[in-house]
N, C-alpha and C. Protein backbone atom coordinates (compact mmCIF):
# COMPACT_ATOMS: atom_id res chain seq x y z
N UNK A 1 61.82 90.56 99.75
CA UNK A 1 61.44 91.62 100.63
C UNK A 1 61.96 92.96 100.11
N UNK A 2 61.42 94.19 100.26
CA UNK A 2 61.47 95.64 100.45
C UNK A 2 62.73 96.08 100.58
N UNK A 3 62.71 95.70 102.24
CA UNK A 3 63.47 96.39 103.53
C UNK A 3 63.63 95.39 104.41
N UNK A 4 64.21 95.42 105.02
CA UNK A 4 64.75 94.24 106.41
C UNK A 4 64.78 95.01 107.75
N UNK A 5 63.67 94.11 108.24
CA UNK A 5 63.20 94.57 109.44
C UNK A 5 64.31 93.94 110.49
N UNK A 6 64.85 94.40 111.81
CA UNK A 6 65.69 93.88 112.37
C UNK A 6 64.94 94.59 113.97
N UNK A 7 65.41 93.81 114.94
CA UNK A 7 65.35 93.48 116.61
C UNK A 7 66.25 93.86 117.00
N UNK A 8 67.08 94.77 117.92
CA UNK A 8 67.82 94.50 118.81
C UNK A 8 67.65 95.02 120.00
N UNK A 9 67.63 94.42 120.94
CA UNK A 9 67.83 94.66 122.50
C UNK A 9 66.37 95.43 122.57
N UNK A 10 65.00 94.69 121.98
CA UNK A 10 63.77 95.33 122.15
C UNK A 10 63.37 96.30 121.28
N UNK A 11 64.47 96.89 120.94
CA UNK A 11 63.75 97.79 119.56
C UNK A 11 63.91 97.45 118.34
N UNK A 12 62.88 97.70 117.69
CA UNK A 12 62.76 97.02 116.20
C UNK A 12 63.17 98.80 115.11
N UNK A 13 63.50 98.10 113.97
CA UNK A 13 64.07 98.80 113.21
C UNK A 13 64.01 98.54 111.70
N UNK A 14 63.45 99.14 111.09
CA UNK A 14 63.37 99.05 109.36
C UNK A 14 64.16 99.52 108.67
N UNK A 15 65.25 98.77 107.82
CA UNK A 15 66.11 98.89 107.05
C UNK A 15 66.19 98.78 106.06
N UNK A 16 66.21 100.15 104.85
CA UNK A 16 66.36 99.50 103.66
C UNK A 16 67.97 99.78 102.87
N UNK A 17 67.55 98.49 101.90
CA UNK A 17 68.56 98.04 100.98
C UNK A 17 69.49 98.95 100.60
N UNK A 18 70.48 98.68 100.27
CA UNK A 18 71.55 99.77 99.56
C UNK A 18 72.44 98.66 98.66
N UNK A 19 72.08 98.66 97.22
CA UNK A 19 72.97 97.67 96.24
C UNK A 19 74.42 98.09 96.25
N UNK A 20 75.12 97.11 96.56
CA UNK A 20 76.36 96.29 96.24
C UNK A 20 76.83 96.45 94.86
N UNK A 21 76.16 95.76 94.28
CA UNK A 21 76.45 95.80 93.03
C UNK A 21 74.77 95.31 92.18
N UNK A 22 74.92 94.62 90.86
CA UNK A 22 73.43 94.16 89.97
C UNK A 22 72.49 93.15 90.67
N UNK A 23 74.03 92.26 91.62
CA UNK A 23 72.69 91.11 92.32
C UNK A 23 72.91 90.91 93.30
N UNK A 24 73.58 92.48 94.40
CA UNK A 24 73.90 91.96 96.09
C UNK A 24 73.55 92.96 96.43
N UNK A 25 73.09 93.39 97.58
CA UNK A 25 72.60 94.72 98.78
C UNK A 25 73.06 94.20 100.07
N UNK A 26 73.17 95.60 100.81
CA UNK A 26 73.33 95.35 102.33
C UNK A 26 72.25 96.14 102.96
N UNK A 27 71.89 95.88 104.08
CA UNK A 27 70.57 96.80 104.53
C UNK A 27 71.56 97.97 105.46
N UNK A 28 70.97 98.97 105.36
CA UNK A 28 71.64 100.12 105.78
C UNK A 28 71.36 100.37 106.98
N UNK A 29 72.24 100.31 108.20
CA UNK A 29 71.95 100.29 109.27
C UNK A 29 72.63 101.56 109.74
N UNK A 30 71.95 102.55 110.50
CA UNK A 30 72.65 104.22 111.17
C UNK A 30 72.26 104.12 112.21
N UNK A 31 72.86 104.48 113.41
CA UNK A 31 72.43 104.38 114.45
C UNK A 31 72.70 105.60 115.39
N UNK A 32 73.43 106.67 114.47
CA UNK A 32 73.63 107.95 114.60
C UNK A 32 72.59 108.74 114.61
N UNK A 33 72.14 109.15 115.68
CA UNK A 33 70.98 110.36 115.88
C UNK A 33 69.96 109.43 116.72
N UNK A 34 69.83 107.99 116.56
CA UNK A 34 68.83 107.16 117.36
C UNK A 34 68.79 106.89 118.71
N UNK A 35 68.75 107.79 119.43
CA UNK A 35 68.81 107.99 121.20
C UNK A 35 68.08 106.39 121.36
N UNK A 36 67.30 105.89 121.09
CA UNK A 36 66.66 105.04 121.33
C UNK A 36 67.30 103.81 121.32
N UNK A 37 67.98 103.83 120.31
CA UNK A 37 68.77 102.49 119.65
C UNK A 37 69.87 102.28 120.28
N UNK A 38 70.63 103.47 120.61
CA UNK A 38 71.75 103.54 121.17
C UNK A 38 71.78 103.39 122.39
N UNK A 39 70.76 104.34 123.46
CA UNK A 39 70.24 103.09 124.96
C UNK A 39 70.16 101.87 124.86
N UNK A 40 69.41 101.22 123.77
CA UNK A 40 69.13 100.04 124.42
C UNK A 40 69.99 98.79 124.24
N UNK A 41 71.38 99.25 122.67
CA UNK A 41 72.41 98.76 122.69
C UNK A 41 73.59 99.09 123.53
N UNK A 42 73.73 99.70 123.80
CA UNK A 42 75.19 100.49 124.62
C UNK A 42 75.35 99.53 126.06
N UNK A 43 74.05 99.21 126.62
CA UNK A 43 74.55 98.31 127.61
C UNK A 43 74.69 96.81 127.49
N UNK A 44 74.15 96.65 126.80
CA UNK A 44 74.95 95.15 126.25
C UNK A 44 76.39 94.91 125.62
N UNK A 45 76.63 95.94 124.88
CA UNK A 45 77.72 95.83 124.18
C UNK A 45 78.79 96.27 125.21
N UNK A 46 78.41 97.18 126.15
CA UNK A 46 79.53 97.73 127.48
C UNK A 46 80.15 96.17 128.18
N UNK A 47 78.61 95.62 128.11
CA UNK A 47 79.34 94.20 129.22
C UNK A 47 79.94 93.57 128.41
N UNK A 48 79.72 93.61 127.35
CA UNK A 48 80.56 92.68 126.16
C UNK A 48 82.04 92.59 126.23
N UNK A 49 82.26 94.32 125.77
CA UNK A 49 83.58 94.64 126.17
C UNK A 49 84.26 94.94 127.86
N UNK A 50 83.62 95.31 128.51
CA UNK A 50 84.69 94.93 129.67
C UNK A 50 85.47 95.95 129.76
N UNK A 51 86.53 95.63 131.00
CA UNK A 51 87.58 97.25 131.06
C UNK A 51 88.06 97.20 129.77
N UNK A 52 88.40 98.79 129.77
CA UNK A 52 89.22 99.29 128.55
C UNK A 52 89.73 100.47 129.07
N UNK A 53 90.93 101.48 129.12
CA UNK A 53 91.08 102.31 129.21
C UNK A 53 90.82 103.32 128.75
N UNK A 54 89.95 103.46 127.55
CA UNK A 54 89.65 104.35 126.50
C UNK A 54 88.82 103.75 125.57
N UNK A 55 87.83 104.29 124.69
CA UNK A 55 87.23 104.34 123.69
C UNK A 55 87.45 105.34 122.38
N UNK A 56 87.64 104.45 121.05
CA UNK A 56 87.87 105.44 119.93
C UNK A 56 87.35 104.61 118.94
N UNK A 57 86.31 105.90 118.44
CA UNK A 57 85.41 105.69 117.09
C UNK A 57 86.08 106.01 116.23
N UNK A 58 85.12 106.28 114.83
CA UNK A 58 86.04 106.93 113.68
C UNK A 58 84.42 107.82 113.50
N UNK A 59 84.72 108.64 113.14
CA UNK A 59 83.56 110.03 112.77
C UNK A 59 82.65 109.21 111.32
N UNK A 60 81.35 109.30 111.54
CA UNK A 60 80.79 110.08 112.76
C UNK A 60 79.65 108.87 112.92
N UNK A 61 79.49 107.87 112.45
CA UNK A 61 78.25 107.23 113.00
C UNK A 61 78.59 106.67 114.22
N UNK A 62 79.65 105.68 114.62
CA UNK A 62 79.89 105.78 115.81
C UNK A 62 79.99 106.67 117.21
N UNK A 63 79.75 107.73 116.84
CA UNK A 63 80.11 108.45 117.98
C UNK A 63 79.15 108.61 119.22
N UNK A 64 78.15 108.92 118.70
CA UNK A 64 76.62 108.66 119.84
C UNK A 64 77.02 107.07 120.86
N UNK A 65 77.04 106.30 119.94
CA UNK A 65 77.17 104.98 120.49
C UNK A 65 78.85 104.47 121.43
N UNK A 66 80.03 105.06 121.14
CA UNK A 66 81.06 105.37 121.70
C UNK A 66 81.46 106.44 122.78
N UNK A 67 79.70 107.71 122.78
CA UNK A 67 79.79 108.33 124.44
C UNK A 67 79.16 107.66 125.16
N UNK A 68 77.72 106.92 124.78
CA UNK A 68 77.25 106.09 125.77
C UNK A 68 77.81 104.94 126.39
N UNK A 69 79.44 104.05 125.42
CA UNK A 69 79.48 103.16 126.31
C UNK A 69 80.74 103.77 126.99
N UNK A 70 81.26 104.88 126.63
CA UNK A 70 82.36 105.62 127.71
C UNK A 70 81.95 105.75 128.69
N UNK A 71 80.72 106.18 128.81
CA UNK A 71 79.70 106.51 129.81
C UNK A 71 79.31 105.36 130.73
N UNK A 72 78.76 104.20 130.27
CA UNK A 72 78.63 103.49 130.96
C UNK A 72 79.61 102.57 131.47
N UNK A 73 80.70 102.51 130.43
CA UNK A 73 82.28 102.15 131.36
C UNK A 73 83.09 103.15 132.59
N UNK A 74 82.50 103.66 132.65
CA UNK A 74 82.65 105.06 133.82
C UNK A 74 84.25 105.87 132.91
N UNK A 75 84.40 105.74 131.92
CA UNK A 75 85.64 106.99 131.27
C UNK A 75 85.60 108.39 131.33
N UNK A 76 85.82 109.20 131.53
CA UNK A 76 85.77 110.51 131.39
C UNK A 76 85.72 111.18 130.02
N UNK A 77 85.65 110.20 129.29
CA UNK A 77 86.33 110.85 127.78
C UNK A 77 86.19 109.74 126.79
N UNK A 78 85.79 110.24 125.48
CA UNK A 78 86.63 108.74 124.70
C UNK A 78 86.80 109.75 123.24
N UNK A 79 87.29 109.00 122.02
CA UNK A 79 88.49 109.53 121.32
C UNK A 79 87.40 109.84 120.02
N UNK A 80 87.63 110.18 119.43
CA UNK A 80 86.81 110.30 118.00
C UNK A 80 88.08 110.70 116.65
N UNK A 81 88.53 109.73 116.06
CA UNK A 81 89.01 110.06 114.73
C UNK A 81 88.21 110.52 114.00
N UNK A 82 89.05 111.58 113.31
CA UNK A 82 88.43 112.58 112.48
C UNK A 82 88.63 112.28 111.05
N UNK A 83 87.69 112.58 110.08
CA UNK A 83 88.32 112.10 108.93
C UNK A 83 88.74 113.30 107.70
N UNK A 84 89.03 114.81 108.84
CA UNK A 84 89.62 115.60 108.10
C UNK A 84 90.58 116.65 109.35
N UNK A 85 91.41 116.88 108.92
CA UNK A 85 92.35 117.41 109.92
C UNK A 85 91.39 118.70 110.28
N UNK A 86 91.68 119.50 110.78
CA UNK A 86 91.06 121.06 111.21
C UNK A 86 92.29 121.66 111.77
N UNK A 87 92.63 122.84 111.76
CA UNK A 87 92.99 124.32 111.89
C UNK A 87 94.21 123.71 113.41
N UNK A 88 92.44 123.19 114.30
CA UNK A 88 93.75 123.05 116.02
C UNK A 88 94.46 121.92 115.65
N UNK A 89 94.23 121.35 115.61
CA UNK A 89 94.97 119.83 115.49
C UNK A 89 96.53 120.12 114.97
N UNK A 90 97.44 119.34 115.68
CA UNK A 90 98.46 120.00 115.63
C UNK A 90 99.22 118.24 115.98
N UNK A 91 100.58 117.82 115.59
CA UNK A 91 101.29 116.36 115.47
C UNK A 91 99.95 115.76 114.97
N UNK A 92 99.30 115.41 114.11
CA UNK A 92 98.54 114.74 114.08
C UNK A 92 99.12 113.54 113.00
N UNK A 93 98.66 112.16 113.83
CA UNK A 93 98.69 111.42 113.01
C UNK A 93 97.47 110.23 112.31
N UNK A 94 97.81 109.62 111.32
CA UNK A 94 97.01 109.66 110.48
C UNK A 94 97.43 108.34 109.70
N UNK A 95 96.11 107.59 108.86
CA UNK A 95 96.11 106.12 108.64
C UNK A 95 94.98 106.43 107.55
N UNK A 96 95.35 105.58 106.35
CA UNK A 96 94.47 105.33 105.63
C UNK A 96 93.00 104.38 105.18
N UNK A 97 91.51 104.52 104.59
CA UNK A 97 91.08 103.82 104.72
C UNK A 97 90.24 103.57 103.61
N UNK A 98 89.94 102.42 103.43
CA UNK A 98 88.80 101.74 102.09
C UNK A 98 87.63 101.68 103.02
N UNK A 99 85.90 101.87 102.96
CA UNK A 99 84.95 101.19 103.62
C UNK A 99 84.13 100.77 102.45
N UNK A 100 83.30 99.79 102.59
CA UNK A 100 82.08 99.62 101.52
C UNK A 100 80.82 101.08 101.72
N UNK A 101 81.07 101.38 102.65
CA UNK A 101 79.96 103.04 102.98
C UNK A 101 80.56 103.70 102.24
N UNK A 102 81.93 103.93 101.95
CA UNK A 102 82.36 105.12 101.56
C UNK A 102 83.09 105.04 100.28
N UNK A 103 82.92 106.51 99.37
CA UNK A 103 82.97 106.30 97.90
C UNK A 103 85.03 106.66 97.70
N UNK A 104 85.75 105.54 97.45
CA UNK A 104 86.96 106.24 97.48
C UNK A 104 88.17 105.94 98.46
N UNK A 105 89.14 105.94 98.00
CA UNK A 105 90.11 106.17 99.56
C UNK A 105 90.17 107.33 100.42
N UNK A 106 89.93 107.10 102.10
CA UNK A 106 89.69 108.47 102.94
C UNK A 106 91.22 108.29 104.17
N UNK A 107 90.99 109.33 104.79
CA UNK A 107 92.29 108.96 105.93
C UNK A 107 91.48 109.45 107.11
N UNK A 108 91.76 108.50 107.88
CA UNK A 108 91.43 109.00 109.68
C UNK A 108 92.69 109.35 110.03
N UNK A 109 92.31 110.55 111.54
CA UNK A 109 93.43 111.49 112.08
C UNK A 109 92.87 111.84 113.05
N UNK A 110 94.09 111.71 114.00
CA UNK A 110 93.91 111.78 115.73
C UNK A 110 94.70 113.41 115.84
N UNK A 111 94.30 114.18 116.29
CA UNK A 111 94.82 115.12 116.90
C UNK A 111 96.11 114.45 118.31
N UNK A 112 97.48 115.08 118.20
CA UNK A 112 97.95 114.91 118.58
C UNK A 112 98.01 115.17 120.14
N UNK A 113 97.50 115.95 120.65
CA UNK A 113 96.89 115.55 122.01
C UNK A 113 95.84 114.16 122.32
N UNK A 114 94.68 113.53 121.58
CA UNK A 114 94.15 112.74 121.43
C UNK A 114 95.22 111.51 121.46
N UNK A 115 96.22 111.48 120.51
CA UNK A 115 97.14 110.56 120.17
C UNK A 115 97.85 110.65 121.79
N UNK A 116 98.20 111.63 122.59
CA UNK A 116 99.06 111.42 123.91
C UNK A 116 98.26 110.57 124.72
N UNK A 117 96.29 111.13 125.23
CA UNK A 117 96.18 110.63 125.92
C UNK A 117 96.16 108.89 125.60
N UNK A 118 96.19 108.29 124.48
CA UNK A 118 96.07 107.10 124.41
C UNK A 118 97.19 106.33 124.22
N UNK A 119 98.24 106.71 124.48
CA UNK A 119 99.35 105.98 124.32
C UNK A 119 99.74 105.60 125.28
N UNK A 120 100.12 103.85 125.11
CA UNK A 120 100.29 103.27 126.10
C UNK A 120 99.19 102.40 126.65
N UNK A 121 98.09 103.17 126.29
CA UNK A 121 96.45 102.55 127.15
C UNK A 121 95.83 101.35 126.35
N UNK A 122 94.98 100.59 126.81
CA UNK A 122 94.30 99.78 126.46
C UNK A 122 92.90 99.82 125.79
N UNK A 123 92.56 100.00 124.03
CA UNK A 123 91.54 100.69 124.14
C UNK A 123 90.86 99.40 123.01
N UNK A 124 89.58 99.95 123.28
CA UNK A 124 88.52 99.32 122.82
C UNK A 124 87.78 100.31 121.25
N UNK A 125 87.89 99.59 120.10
CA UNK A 125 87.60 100.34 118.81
C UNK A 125 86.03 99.88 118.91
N UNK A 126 85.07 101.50 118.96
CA UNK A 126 83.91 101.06 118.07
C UNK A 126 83.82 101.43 116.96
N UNK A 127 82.58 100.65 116.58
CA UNK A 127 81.85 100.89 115.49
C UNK A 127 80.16 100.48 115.30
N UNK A 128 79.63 101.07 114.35
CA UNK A 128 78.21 100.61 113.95
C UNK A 128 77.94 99.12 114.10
N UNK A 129 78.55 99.62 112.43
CA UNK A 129 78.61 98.19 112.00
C UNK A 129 80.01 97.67 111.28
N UNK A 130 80.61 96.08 111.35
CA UNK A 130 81.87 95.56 110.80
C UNK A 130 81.07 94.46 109.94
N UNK A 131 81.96 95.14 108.69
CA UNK A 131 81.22 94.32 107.39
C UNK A 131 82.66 94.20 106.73
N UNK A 132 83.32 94.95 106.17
CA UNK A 132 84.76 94.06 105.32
C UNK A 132 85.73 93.92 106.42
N UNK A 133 85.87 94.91 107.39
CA UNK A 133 86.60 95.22 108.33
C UNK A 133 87.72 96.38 108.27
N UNK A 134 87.60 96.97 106.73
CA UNK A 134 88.63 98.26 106.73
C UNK A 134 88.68 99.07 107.48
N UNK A 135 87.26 99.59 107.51
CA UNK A 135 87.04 100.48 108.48
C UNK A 135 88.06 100.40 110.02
N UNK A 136 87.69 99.43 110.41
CA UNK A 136 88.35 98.97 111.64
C UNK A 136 89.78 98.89 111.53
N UNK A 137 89.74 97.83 110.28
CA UNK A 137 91.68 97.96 110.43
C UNK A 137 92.24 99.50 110.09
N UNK A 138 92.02 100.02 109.76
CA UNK A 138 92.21 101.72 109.42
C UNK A 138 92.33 102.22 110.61
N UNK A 139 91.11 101.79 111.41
CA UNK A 139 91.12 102.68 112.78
C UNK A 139 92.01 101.78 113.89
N UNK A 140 92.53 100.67 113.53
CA UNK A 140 93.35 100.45 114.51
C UNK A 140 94.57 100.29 114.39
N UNK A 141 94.92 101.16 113.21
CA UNK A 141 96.66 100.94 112.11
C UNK A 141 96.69 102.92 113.22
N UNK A 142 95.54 102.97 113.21
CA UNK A 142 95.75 105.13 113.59
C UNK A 142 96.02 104.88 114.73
N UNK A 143 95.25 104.16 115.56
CA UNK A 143 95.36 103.72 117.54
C UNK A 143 97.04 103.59 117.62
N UNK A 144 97.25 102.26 116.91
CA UNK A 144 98.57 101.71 117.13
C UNK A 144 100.11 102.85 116.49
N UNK A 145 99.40 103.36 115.60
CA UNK A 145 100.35 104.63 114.96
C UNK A 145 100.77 105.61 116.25
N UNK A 146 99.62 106.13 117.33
CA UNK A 146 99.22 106.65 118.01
C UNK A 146 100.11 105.95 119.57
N UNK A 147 100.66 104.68 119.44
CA UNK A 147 101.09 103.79 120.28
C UNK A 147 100.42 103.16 121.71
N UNK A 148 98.81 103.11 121.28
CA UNK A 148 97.79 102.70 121.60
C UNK A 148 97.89 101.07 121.35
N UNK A 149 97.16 100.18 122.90
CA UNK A 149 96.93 99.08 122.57
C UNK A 149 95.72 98.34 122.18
N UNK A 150 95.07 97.94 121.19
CA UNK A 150 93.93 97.65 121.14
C UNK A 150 93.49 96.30 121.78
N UNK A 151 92.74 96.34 122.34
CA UNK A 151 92.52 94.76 122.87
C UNK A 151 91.23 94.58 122.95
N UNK A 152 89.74 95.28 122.49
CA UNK A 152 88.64 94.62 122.36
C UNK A 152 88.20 95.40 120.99
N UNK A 153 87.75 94.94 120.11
CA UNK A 153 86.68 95.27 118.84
C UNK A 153 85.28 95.72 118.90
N UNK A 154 84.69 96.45 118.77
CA UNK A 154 83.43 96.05 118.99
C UNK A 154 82.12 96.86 118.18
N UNK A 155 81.32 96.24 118.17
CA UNK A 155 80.09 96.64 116.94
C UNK A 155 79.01 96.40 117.54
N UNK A 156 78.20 96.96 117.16
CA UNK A 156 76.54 96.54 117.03
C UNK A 156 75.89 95.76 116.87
N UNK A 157 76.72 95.32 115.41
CA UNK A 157 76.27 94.47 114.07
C UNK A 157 77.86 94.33 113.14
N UNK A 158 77.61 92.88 113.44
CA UNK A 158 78.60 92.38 112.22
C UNK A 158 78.09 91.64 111.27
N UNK A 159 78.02 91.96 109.85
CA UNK A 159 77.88 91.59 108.67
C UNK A 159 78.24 90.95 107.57
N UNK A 160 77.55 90.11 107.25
CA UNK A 160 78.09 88.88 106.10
C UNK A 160 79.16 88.24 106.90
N UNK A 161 80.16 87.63 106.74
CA UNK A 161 81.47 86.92 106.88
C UNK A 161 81.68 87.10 108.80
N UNK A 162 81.77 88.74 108.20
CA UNK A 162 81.87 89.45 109.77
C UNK A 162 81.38 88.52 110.88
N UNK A 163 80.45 87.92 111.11
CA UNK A 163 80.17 87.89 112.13
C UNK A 163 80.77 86.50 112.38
N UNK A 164 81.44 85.63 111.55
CA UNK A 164 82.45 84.38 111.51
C UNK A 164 83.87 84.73 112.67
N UNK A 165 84.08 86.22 113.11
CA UNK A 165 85.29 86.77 112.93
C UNK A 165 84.99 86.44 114.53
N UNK A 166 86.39 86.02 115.24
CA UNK A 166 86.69 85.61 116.56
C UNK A 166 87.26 86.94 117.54
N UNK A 167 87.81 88.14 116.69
CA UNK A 167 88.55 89.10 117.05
C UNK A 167 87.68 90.49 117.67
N UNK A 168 86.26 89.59 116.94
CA UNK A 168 85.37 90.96 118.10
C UNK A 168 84.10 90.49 118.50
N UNK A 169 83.78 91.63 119.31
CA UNK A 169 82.44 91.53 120.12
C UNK A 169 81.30 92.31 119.76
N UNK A 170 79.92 91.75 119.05
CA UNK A 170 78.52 92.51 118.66
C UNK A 170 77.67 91.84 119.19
N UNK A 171 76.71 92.76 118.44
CA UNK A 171 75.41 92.29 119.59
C UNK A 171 74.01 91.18 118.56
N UNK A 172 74.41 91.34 117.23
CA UNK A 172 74.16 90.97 116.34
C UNK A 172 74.10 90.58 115.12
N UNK A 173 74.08 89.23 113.74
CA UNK A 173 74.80 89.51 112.74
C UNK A 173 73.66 90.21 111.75
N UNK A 174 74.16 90.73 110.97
CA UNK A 174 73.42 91.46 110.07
C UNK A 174 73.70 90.60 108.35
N UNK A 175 72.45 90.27 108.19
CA UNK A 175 72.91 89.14 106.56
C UNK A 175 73.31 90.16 106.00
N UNK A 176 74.25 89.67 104.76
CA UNK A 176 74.13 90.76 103.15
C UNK A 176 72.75 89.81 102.55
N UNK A 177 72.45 90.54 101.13
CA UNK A 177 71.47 90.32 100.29
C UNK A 177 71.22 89.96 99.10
N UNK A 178 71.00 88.71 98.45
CA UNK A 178 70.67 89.07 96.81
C UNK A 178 69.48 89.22 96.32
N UNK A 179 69.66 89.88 95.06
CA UNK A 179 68.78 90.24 94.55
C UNK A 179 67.84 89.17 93.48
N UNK A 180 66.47 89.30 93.42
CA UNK A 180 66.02 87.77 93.18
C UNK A 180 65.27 88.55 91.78
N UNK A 181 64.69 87.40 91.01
CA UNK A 181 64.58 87.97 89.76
C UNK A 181 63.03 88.69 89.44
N UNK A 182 62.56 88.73 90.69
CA UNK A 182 60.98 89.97 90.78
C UNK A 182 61.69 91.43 91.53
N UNK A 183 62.75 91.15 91.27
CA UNK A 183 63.76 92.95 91.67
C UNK A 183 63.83 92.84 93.70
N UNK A 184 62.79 91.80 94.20
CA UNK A 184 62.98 91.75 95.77
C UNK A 184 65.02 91.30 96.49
N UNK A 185 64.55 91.54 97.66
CA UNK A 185 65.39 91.10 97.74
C UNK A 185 65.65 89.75 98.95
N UNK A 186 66.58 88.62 99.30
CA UNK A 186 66.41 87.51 99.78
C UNK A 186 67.78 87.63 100.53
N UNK A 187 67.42 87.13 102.02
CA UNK A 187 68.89 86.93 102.19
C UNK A 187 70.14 85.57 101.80
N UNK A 188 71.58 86.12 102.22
CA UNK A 188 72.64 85.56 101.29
C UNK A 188 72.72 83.99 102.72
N UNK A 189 71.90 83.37 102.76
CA UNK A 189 72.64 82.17 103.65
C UNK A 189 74.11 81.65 103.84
């Protein structure tokens, strides 16, 4: 195949490939900017997770999808790690991270007001998608830095291995890919 067509919660979605390496791809899933996608996931994944005192993404594809389920968990607020300090931000603390999205080592950083209101609280980490899980452990080494308790995980889409993982809650697994020898691509069973 092309592209990998995917379902969730009624809306369909065309995804294409992004190589891994000479003979693996993952299909590229954004869900940032998709009002559509993000309605029709946000309430499934809300009941998934359950109370939480707080919500915290990491910038920026999560974030659309981390006001809607603040929103529909009735929060007033939820947290957004940043992955570059700015000017106000002031005690800020800060955790390092590897992702397969991203080219390099990066650091997430909570503004130190951000870091007050969550300390102590019970919060719930989103994300897109959990595929190695750095991402996540990054963002929940910053929560707990922050003296935040994490107690639900949660994704969209967990990928390859990911979705084996007992420690969180999605709404769907997402295969990885190899590459077959007419250049298509097949998924990794």
């Amino acid at each position: 195949m092309k592209q990998y067509e995917i379902e969730l919660c009624g809306v369909t979605r065309t995804l294409p490939f992004v190589p891994i390496s000479d003979t693996m791809a993952f299909a590229s899933f954004v869900i940032l900017g998709d009002t559509e996608l993000v309605s029709a996931c946000a309430p499934a994944l809300a009941e998934k997770i359950g109370p939480v005192d707080a919500v915290v993404t990491a910038e920026a594809k999560g974030i659309a999808l981390a006001y809607e389920i603040s929103r529909l968990l009735n929060l007033k607020e939820f947290i957004v790690a940043r992955k570059s300090t700015k000017s106000y931000m002031k005690d800020v603390v800060s955790a390092p991270v590897r992702s397969i999205t991203t080219q390099g080592e990066q650091h997430l950083y909570l503004d130190g007001v951000d870091a007050a209101k969550i300390q102590g609280k019970r919060i719930c980490l989103i994300d897109d998608v959990i595929s190695t899980g750095e991402s996540l452990r990054a963002l929940e080494t910053l929560v707990q830095n922050a003296g935040a308790n994490v107690i639900r995980r949660a994704a969209v889409l967990a990928e390859g291995d990911a979705a084996n993982r007992k420690d969180i809650v999605f709404l769907q697994k997402l295969p990885l890919f190899t590459k077959t020898a007419e250049g298509d691509y097949q998924i990794i069973e």
